[in-house]
C-alpha atoms as a PDB file:
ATOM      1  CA  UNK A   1     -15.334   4.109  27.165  1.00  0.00           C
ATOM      2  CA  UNK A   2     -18.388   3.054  28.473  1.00  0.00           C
ATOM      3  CA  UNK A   3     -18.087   1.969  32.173  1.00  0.00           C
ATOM      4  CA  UNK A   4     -19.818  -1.083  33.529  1.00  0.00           C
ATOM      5  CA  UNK A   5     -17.335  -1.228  36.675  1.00  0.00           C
ATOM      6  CA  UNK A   6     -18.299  -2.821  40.112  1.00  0.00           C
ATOM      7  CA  UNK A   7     -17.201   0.087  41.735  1.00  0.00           C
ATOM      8  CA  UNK A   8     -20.094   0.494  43.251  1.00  0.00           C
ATOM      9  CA  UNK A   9     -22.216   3.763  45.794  1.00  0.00           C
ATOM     10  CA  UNK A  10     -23.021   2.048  48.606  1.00  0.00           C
ATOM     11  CA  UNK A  11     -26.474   0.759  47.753  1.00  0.00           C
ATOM     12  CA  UNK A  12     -26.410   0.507  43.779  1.00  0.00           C
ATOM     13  CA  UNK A  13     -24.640  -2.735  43.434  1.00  0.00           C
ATOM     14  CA  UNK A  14     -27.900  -4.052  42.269  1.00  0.00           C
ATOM     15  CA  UNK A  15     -27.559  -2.102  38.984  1.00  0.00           C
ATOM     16  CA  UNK A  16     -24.762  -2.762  37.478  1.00  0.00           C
ATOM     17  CA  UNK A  17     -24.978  -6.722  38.243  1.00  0.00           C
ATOM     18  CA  UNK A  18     -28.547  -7.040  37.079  1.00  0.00           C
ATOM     19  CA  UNK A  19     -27.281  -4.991  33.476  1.00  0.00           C
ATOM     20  CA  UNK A  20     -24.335  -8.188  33.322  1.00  0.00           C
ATOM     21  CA  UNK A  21     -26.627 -10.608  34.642  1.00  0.00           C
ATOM     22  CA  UNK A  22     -28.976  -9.773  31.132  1.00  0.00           C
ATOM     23  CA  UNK A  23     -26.890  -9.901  28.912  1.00  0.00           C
ATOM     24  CA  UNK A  24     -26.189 -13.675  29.600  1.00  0.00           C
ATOM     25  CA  UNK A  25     -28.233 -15.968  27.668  1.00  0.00           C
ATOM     26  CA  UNK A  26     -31.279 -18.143  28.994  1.00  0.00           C
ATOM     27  CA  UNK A  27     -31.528 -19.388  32.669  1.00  0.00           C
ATOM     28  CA  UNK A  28     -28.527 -17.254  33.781  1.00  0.00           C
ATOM     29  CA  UNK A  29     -30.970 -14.154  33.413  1.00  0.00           C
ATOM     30  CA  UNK A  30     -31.488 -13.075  37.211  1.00  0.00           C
ATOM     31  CA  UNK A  31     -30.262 -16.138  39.183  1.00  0.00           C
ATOM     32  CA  UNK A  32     -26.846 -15.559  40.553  1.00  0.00           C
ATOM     33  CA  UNK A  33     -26.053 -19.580  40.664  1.00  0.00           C
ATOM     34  CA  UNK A  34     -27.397 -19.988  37.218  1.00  0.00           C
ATOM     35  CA  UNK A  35     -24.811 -17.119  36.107  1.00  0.00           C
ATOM     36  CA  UNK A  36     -22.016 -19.326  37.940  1.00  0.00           C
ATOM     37  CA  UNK A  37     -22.537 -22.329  36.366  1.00  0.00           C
ATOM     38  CA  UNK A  38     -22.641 -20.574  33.117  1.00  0.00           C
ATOM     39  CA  UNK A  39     -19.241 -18.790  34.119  1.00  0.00           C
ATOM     40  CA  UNK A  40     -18.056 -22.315  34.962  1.00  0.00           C
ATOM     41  CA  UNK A  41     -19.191 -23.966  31.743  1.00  0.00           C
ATOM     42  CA  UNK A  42     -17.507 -21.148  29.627  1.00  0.00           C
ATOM     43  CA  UNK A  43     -13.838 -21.205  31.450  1.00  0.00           C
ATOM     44  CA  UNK A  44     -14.196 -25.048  32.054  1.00  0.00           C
ATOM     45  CA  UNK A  45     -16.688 -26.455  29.509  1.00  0.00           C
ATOM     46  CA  UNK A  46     -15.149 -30.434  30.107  1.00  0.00           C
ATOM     47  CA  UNK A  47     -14.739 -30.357  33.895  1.00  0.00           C
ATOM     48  CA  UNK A  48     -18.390 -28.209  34.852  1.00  0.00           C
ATOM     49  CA  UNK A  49     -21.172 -30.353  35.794  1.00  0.00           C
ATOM     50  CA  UNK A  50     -23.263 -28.385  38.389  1.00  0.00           C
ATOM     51  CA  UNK A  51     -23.327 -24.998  39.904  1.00  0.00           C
ATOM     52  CA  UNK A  52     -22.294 -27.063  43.339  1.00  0.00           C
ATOM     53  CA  UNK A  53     -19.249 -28.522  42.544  1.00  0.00           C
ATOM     54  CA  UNK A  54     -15.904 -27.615  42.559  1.00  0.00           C
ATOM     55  CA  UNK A  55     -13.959 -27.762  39.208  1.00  0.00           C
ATOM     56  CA  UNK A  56     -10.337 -29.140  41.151  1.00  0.00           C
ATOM     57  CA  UNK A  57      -7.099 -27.844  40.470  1.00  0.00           C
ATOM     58  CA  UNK A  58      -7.985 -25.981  37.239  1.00  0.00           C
ATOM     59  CA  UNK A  59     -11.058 -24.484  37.053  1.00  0.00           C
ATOM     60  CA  UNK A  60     -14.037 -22.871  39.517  1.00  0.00           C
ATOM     61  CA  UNK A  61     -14.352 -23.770  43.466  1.00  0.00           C
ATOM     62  CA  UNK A  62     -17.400 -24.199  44.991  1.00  0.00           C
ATOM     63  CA  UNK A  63     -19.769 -21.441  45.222  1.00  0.00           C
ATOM     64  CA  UNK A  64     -21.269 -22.116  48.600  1.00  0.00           C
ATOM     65  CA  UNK A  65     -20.461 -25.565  49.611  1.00  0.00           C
ATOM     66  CA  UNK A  66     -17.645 -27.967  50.105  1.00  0.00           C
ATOM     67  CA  UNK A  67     -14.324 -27.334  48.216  1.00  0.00           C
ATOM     68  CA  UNK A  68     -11.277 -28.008  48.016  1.00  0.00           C
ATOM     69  CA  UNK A  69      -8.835 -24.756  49.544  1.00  0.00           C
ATOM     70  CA  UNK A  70      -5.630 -24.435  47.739  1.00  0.00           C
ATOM     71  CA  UNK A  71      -6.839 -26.243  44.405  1.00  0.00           C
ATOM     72  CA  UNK A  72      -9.133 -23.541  42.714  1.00  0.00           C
ATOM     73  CA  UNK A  73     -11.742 -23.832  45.286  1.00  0.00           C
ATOM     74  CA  UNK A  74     -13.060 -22.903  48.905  1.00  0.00           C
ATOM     75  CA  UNK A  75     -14.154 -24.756  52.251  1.00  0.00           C
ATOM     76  CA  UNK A  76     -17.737 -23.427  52.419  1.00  0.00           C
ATOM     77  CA  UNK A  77     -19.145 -19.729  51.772  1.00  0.00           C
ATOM     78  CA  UNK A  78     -19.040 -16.558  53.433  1.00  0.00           C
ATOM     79  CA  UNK A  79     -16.628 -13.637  52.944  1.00  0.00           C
ATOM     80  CA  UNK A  80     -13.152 -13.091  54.134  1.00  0.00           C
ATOM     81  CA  UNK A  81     -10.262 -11.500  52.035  1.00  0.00           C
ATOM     82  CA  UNK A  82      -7.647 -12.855  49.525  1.00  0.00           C
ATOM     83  CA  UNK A  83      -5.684 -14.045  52.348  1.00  0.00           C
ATOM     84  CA  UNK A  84      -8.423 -14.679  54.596  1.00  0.00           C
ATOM     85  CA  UNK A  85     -10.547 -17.917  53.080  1.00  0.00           C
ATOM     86  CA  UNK A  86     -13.547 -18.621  54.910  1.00  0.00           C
ATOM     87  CA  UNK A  87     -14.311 -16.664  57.879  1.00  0.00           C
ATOM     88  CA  UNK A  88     -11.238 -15.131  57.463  1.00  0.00           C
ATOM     89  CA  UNK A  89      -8.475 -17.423  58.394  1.00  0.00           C
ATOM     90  CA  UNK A  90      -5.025 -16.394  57.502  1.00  0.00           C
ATOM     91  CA  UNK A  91      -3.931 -20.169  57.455  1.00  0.00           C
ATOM     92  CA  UNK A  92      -0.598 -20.145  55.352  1.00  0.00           C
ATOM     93  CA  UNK A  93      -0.210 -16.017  55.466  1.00  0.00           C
ATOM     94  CA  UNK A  94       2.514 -13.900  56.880  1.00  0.00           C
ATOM     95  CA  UNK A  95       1.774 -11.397  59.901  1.00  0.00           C
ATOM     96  CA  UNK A  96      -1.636 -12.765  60.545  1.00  0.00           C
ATOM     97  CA  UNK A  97      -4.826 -10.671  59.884  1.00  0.00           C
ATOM     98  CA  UNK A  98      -2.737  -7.330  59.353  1.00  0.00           C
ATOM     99  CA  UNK A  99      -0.385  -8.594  57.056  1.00  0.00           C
ATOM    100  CA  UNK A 100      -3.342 -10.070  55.274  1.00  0.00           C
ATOM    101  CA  UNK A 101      -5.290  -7.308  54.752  1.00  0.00           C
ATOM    102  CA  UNK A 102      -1.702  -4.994  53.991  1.00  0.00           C
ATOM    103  CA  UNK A 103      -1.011  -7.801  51.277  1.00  0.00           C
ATOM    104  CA  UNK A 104      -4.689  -7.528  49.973  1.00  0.00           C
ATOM    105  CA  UNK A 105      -4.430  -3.892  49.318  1.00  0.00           C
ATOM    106  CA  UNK A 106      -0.993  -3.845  47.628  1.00  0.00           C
ATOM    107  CA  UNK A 107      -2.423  -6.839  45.159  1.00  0.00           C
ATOM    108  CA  UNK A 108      -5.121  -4.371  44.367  1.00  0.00           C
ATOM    109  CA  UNK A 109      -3.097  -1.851  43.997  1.00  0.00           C
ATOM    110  CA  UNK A 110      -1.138  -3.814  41.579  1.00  0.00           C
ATOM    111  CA  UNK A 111      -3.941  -4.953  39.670  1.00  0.00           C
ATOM    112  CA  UNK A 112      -5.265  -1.551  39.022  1.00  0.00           C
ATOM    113  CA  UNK A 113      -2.223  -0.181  37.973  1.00  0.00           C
ATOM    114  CA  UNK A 114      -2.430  -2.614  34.803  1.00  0.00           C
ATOM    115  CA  UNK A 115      -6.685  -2.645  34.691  1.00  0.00           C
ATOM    116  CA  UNK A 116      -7.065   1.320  35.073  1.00  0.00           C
ATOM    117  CA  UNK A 117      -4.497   2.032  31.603  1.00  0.00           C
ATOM    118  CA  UNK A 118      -5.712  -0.941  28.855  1.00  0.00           C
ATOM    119  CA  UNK A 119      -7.522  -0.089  26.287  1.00  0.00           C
ATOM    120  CA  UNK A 120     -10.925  -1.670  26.442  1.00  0.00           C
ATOM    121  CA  UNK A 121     -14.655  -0.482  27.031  1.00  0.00           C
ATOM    122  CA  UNK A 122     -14.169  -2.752  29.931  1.00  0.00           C
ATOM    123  CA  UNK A 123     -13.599  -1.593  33.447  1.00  0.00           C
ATOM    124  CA  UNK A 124     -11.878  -3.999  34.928  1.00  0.00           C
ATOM    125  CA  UNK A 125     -10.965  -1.911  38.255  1.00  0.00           C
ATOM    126  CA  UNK A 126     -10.691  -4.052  41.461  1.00  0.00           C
ATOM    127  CA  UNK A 127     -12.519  -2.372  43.841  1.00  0.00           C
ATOM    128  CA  UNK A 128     -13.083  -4.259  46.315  1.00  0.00           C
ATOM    129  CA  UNK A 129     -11.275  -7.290  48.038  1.00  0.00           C
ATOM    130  CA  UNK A 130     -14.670  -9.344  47.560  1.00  0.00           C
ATOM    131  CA  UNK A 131     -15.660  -8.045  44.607  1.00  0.00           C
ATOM    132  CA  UNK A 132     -12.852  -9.380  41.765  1.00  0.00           C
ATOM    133  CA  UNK A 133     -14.436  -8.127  38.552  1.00  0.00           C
ATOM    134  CA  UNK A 134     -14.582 -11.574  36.315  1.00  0.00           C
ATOM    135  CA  UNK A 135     -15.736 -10.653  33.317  1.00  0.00           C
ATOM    136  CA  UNK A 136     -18.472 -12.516  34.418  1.00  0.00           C
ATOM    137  CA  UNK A 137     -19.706  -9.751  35.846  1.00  0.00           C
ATOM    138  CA  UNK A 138     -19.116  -7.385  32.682  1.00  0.00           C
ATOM    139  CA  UNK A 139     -21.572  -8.446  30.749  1.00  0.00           C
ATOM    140  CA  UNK A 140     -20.194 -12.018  30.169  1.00  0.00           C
ATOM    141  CA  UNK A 141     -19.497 -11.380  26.458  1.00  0.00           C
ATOM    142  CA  UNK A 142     -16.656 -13.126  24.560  1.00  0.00           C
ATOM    143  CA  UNK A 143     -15.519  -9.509  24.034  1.00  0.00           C
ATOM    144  CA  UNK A 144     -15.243  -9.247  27.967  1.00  0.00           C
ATOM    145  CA  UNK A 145     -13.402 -12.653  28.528  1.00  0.00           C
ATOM    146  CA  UNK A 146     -10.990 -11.757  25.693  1.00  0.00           C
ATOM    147  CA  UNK A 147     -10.566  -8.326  27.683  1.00  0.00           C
ATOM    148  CA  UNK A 148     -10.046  -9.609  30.869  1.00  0.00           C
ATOM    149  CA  UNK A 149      -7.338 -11.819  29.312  1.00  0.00           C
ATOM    150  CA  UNK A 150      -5.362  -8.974  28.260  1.00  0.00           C
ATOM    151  CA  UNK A 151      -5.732  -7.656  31.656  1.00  0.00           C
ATOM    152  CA  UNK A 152      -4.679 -10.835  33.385  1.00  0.00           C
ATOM    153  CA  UNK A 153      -1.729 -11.637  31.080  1.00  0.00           C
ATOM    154  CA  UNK A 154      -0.482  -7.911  31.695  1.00  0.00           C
ATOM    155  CA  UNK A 155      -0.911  -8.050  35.298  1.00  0.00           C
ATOM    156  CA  UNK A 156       1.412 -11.180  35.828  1.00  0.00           C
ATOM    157  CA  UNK A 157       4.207  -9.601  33.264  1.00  0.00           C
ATOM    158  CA  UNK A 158       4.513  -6.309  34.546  1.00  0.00           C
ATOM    159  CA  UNK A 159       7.597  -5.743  37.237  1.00  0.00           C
ATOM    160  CA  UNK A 160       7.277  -8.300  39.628  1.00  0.00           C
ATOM    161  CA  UNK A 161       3.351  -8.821  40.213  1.00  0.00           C
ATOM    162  CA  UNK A 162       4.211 -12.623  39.282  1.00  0.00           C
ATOM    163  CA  UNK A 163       6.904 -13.149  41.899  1.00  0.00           C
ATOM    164  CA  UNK A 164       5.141 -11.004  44.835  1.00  0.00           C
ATOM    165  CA  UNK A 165       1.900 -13.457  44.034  1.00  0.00           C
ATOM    166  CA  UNK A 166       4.930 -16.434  44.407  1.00  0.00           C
ATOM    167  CA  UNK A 167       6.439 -14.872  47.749  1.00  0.00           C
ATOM    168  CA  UNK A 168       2.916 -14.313  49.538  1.00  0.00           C
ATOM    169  CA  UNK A 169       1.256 -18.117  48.052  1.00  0.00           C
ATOM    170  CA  UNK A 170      -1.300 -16.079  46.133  1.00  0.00           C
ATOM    171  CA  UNK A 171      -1.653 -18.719  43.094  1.00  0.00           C
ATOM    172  CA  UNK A 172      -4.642 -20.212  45.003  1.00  0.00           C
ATOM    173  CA  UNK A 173      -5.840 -17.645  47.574  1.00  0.00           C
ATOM    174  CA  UNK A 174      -9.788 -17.355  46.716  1.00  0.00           C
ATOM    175  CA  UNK A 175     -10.732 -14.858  44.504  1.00  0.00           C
ATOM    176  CA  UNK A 176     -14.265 -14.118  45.449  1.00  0.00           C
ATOM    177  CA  UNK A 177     -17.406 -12.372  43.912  1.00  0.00           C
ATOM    178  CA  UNK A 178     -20.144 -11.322  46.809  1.00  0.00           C
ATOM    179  CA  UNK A 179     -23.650 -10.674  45.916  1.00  0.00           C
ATOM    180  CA  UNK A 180     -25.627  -7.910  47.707  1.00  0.00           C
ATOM    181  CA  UNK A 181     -27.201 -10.351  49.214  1.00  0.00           C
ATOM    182  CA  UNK A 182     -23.856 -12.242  50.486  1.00  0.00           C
ATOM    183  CA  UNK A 183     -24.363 -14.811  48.653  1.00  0.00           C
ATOM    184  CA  UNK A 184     -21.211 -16.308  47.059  1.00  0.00           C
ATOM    185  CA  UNK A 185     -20.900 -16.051  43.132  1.00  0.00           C
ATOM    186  CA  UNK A 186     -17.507 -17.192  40.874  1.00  0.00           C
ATOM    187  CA  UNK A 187     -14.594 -18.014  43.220  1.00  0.00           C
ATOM    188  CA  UNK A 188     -11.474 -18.939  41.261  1.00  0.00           C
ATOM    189  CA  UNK A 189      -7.722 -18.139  41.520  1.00  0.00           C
ATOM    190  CA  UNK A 190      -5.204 -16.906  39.609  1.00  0.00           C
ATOM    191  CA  UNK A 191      -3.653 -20.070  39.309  1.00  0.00           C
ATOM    192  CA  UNK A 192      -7.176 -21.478  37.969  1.00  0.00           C
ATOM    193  CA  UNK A 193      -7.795 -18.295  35.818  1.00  0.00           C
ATOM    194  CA  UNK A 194      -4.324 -18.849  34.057  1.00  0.00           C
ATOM    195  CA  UNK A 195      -4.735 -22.401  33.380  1.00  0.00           C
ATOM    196  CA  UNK A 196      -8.223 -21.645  31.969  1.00  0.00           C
ATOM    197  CA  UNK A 197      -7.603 -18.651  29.754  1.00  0.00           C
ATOM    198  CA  UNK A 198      -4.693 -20.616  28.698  1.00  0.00           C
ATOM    199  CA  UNK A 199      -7.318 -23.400  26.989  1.00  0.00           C
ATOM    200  CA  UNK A 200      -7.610 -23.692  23.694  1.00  0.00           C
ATOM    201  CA  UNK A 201     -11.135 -24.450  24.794  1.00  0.00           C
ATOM    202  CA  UNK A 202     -11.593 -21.383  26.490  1.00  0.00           C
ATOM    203  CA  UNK A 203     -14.608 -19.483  25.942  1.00  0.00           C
ATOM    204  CA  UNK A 204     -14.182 -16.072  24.527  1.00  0.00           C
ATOM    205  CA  UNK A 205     -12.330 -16.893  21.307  1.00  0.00           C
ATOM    206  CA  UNK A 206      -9.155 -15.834  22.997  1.00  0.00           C
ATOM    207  CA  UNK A 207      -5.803 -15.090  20.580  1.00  0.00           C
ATOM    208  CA  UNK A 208      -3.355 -17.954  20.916  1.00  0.00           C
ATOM    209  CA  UNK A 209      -0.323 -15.763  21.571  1.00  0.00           C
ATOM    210  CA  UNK A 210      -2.150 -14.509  24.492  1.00  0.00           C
ATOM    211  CA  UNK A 211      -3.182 -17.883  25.600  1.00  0.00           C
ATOM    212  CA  UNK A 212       0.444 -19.358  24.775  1.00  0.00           C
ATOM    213  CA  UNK A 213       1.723 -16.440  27.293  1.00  0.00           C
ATOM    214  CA  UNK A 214      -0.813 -17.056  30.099  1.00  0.00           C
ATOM    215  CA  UNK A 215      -0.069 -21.076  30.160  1.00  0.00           C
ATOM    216  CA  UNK A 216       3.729 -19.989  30.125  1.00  0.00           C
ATOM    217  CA  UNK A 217       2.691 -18.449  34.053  1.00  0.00           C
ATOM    218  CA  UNK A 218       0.647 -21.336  34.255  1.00  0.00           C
ATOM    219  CA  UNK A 219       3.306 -23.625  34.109  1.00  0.00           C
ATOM    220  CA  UNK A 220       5.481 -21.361  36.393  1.00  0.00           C
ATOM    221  CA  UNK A 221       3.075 -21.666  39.329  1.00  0.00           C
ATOM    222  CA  UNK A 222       4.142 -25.527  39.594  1.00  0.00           C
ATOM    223  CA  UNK A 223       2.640 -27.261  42.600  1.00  0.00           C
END
């Protein structure tokens, strides 16, 4: 299996992202907010108009600027964690920054328990908190989105990843990518990946059982 993870040595994160950067066609070569508009145009391809603004309830936030928190998208840039947001508030989250950061890692955990034993040349291991590996960021193929779709579906089926994600509000806690450079790239949601992957107009060419699954959790998440 060939690995093109983000799990990166300190230092090399360059690599890896400029390899999935190329393989995306035209202007997205090299320009991180090229690549997220692309990303946005292939999960949202009705709703994405610029690389600035936010998608609403179902598809991309904003990369850098305003959004709207709780609907897909974020108030401004910058890092934090799942539960943190911007700057790192823990607005809406359990135990403050602690219980945060302990609810991070077991989502993680979760996640790779599912990621680390499918069957794919993808590596879809979650490495770090800011660093959700969107296929995106494997290459951007409709190979990788129909990958990560496997992934995703499997992660909210197995045991009770869907209701933990229920019990801690984590159907639109920010899921962030961070360039090197700390810039912000895709920043979506599970609720917002769902609904997307669910689309019959979702890029990747993705099998309609799978999709007919994912809007099933979709629909779930309510409001």
């Amino acid at each position: 299996m060939t690995n093109i993870s983000t799990r990166n040595v300190k230092g090399k994160r360059g690599a890896p992202l400029a390899a999935g950067l190329t393989l995306l066609a035209g202007a997205c070569v090299g320009d991180p907010t090229s690549l997220v508009h692309e990303a946005q145009r292939r999960l949202n391809p009705v709703a994405a108009t610029s690389p600035s603004t936010g998608s609403g309830g179902g598809g991309m936030g904003n990369p850098g600027g305003a959004g709207e928190a709780g609907r897909g998208g974020v108030a401004g840039g910058g890092g934090g964690g799942l539960a943190g947001g911007v700057g790192g508030s823990t607005a809406g989250t359990p135990g403050g920054v602690d219980g945060a950061a302990t609810i991070d890692a077991d989502i993680l955990t979760r996640w790779n328990d599912i990621a680390d034993t499918q069957a794919s040349r993808f590596d879809f291991h979650w490495s770090e908190v800011d660093q959700f590996p969107h296929p995106t960021y494997k290459g951007g193929t409709a190979e990788a989105y129909r990958a990560f779709a496997e992934v995703l579906l499997a992660f909210f089926a197995a045991g009770d990843n869907f209701d933990f994600l229920s019990a801690h509000h984590r159907f639109d806690v920010p899921l962030r990518y961070v360039f090197p450079s700390g810039q912000n790239g895709l920043d979506t949601s599970f609720r917002a990946l769902a609904t997307s992957f669910a689309s019959p107009a979702s890029f990747g060419d993705i099998p309609l059982a799978t999709r007919t699954r994912l809007q099933g959790f979709a629909d779930r998440m309510g409001r």
